[in-house]
Protein backbone atom coordinates (compact mmCIF):
# COMPACT_ATOMS: atom_id res chain seq x y z
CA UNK A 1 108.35 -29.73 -58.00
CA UNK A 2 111.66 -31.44 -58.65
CA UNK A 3 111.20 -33.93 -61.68
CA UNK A 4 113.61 -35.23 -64.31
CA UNK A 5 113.28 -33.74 -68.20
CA UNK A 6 111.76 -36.65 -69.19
CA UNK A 7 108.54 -36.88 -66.58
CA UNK A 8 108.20 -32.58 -67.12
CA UNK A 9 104.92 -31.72 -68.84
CA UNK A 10 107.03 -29.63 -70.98
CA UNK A 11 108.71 -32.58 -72.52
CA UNK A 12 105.12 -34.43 -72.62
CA UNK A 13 104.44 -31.54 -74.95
CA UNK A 14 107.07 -31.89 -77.22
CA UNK A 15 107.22 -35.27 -77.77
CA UNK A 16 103.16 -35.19 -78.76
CA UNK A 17 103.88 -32.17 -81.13
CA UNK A 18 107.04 -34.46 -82.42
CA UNK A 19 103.77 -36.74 -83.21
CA UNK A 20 104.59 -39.80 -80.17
CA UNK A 21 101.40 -41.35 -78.54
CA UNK A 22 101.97 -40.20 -75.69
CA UNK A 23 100.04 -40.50 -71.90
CA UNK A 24 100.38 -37.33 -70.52
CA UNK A 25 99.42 -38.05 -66.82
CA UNK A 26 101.89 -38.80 -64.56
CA UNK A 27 104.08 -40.72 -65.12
CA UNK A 28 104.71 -39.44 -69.06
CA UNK A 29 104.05 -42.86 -70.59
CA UNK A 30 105.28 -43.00 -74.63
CA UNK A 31 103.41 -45.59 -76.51
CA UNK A 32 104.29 -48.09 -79.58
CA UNK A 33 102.11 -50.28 -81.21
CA UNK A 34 103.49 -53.43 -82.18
CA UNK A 35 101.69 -56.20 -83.93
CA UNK A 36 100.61 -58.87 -82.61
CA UNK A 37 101.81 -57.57 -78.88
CA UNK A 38 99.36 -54.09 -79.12
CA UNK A 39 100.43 -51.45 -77.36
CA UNK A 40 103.15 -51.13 -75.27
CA UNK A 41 103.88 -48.64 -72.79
CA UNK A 42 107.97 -47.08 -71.86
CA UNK A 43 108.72 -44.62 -69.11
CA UNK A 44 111.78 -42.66 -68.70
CA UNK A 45 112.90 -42.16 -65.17
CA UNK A 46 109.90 -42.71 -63.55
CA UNK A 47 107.25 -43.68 -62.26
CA UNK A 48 107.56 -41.44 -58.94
CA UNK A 49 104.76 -42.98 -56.93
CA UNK A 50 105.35 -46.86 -57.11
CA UNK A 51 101.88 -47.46 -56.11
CA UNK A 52 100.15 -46.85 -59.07
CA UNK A 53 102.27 -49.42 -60.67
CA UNK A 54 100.06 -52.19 -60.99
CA UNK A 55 97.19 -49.38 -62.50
CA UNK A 56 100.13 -48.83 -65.12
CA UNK A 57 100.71 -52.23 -66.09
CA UNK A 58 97.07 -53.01 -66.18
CA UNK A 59 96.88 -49.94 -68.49
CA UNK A 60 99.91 -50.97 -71.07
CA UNK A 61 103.07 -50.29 -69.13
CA UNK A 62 105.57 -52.63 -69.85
CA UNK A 63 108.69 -51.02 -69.90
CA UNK A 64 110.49 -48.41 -67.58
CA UNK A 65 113.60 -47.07 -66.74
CA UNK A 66 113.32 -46.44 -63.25
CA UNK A 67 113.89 -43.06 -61.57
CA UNK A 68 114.46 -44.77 -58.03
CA UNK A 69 116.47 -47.87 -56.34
CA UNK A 70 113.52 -49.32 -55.00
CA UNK A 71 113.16 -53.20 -56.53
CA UNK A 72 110.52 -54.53 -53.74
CA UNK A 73 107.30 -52.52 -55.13
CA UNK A 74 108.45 -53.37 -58.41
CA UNK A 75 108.53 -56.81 -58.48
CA UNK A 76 105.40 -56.54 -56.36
CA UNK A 77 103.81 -54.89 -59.24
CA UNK A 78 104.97 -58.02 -61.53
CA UNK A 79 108.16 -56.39 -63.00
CA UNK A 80 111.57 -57.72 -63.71
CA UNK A 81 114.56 -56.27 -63.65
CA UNK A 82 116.73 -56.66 -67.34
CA UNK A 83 119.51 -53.80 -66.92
CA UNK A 84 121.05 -53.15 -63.90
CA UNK A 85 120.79 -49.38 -62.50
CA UNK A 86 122.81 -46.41 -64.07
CA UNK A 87 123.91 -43.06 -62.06
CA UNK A 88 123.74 -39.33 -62.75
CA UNK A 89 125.59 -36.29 -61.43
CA UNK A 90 123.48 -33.80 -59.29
CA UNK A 91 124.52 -30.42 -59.33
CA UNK A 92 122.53 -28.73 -56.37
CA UNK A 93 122.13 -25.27 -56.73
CA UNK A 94 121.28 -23.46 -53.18
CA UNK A 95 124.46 -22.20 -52.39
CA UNK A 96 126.31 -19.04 -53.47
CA UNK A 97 128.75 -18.66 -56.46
CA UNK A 98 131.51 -18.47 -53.81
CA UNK A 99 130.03 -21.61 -51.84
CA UNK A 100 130.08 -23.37 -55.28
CA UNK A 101 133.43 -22.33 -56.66
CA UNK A 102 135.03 -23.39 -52.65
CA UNK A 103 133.08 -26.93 -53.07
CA UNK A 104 134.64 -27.32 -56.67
CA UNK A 105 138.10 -30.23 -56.82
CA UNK A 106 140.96 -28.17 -56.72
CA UNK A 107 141.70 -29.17 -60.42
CA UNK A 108 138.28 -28.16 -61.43
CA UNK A 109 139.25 -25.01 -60.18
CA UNK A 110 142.24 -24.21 -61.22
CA UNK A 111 141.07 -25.25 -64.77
CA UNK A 112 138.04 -22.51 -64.47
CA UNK A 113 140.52 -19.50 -63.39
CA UNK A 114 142.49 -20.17 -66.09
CA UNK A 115 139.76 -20.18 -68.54
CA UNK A 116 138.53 -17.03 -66.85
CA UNK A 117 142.23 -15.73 -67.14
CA UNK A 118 141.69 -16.35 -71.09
CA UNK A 119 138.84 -13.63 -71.02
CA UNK A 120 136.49 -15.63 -73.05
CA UNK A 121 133.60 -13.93 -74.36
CA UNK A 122 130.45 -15.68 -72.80
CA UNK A 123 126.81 -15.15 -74.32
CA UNK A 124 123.33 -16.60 -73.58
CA UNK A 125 120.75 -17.46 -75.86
CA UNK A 126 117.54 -18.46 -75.40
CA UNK A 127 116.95 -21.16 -78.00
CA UNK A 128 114.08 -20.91 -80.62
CA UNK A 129 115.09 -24.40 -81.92
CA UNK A 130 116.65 -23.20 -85.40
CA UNK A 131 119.30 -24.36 -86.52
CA UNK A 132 122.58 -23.99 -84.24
CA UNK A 133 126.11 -24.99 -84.94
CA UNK A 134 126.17 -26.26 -81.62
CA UNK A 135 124.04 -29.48 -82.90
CA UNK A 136 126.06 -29.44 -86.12
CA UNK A 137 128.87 -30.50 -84.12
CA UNK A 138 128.06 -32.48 -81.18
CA UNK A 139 125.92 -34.67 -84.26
CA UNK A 140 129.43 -35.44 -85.55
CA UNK A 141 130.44 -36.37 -82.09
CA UNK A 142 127.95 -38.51 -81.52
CA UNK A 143 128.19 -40.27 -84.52
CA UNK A 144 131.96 -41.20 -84.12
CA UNK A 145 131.53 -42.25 -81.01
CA UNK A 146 128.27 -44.25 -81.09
CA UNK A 147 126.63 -42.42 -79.03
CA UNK A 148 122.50 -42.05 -79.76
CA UNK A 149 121.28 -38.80 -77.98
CA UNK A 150 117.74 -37.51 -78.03
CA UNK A 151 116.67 -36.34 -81.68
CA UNK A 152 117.88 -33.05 -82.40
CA UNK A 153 114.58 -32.34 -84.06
CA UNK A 154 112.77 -33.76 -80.91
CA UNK A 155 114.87 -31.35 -78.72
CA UNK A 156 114.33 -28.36 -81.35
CA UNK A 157 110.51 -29.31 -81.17
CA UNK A 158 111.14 -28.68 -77.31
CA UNK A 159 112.15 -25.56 -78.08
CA UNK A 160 109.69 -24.12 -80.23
CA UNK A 161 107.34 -24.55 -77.39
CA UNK A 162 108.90 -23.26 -74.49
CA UNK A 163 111.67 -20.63 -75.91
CA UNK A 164 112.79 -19.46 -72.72
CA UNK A 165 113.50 -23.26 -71.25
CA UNK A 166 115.81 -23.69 -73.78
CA UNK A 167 119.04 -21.98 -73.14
CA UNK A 168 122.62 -22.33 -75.00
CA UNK A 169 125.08 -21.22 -73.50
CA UNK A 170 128.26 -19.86 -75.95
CA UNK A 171 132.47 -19.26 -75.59
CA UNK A 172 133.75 -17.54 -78.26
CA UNK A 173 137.43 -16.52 -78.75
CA UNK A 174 138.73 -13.93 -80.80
CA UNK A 175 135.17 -14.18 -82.88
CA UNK A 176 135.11 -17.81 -83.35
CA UNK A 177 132.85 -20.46 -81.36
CA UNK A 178 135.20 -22.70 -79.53
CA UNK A 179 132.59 -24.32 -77.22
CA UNK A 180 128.77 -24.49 -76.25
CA UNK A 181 126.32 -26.06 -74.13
CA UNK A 182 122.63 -26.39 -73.87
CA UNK A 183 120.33 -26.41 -70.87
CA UNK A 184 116.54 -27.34 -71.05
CA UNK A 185 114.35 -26.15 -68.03
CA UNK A 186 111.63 -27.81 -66.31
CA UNK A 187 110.47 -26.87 -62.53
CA UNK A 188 113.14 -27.11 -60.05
CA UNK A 189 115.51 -28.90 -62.40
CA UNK A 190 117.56 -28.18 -65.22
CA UNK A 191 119.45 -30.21 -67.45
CA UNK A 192 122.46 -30.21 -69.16
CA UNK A 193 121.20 -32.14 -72.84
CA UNK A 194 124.04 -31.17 -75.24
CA UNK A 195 127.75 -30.03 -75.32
CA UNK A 196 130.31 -29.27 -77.71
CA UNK A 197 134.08 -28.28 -77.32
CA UNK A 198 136.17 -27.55 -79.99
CA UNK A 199 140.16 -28.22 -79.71
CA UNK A 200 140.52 -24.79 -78.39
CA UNK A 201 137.95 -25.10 -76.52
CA UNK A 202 139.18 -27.57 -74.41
CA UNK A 203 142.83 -26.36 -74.10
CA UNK A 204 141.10 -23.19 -73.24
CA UNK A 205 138.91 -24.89 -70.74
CA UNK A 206 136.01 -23.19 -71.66
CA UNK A 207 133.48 -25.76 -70.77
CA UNK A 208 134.92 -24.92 -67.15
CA UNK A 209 133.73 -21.87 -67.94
CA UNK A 210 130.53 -22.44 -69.09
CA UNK A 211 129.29 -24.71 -66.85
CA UNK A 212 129.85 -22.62 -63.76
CA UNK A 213 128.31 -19.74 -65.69
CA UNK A 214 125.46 -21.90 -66.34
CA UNK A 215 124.97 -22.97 -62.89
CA UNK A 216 125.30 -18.98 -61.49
CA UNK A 217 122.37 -18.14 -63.87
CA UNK A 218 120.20 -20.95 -63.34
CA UNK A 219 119.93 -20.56 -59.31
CA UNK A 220 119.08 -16.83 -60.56
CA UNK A 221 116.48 -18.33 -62.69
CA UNK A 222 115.14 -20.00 -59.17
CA UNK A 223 116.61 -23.21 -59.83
CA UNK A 224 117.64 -26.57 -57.13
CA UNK A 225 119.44 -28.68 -58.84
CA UNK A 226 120.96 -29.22 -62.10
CA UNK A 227 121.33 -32.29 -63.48
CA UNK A 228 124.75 -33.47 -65.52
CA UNK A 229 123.19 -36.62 -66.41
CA UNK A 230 124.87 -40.12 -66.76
CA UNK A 231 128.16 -40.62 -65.07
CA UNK A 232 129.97 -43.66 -66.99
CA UNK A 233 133.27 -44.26 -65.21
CA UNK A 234 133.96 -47.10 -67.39
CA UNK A 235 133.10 -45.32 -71.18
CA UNK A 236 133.75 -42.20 -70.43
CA UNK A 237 136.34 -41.56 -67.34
CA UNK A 238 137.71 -38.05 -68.31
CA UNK A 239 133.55 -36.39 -68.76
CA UNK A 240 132.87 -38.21 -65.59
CA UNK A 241 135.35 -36.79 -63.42
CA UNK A 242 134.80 -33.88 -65.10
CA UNK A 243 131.19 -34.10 -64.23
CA UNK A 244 131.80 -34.75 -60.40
CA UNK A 245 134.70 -32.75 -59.83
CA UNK A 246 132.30 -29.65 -59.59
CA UNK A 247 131.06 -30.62 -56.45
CA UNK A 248 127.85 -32.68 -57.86
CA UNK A 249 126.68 -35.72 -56.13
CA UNK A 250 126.52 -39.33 -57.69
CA UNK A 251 123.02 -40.95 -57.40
CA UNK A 252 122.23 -44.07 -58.32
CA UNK A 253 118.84 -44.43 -60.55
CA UNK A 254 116.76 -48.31 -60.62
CA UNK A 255 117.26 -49.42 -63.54
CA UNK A 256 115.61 -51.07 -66.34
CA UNK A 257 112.24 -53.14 -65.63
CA UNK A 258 109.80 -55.29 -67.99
CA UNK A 259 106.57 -56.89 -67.43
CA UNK A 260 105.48 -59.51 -69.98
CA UNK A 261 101.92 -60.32 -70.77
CA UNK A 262 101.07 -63.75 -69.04
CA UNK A 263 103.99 -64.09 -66.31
């Protein structure tokens, strides 16, 4: 079954072992207790079924970030809509590697061969959740661009428990680690949750590089699609097109919803 990272029972795992009250029926419900409110319930990209909606809310839901466009059961169920809906890049993954590399943009392309022209030295890992340079960087990253990804020690926790969903994914040039990525698993899906590039890296292209790499071993792995995540034309232009350019397909999630106690 094709569900997002953060609805996959592996990620329900992790986030109870990273010590969150969490619900771990479906939908993957994390709870927070606030005084004098009690407890309130957030989903991530979900619920799937809108028609247990009004079981949720009766049950402490009061906050999710909807998986789907579809505003008429949720307001049914006594929601209201606060953030308007983001979109995400969907890699599908059923065709061939020479299917994918014809449905690439031209510039997408020409930027892999010449990474592939650089004869970069490409290596897999599966990920024990130790410490990685790869975090080490993309932490500084982050930082300087006020960005707030998912916990590195949340993600690490992820991959304690499932050490072969947890793949990195490494370019290395002349000996030294000029870029890296890392894929969690989960089902049909797999998702691209960090990246890091260094500056000859990108000159290199070597994300190019790694992200077709990535995609030829996940449909080995059995894989359908694999998802880029957020596509932010107006933050971040350049990783967006980058994002879409490989032949991925823009969908548009429902955006943020709140019920409040009494209305």
């Amino acid at each position: 079954m094709s569900v997002p990272l953060q609805q996959s029972p592996a990620f329900a795992r992790a986030l109870t072992a990273f010590g969150a009250d969490v619900s771990c029926d479906a939908p993957v419900v994390l709870n927070r207790h606030i005084w004098p409110l009690g407890r309130i319930g957030f989903t991530s990209r979900g619920p799937h079924d809108t028609s247990d909606l009004r079981a949720l809310r009766r049950d402490g839901l009061r906050i999710f970030n909807a998986e789907h466009d579809a505003p008429t059961p949720y307001k049914s169920a006594g929601f209201r809509q606060i953030i308007t809906p983001a979109h995400i890049a969907e890699w599908e993954l059923c065709a061939t590697t020479d299917e994918r590399r014809a449905a690439l943009h031209p510039k997408w392309r020409n930027q892999l061969r010449r990474a592939e022209a650089a004869k970069l030295r490409l290596r897999d890992v599966n990920w024990d959740g130790m410490d990685h340079p790869l975090f080490q960087h993309a932490d500084t990253t982050a930082r300087s661009r006020r960005f707030r990804p998912l916990p590195t020690a949340l993600i690490a926790t992820f991959a304690q428990l499932n050490p072969e969903d947890a793949l990195i994914f490494e370019s290395y040039d002349k000996g030294h680690l000029i870029a890296a990525i890392l894929v969690l698993r989960h089902g049909e899906t797999a998702t691209l949750q960090t990246a890091w590039t260094s500056p000859n890296g990108r000159r290199a292209h070597a994300h190019n590089l790694l992200l077709f790499h990535a995609a030829d071993r996940l449909t080995h792995l059995g894989h359908k699609t694999f998802d880029l995540g957020l596509v932010e034309t107006d933050n971040a232009p350049t990783l967006a097109r980058f994002k879409l350019r490989t032949g991925a397909a823009l969908r548009k999630l429902g955006g943020t919803w709140i019920a409040i106690p009494g209305l």
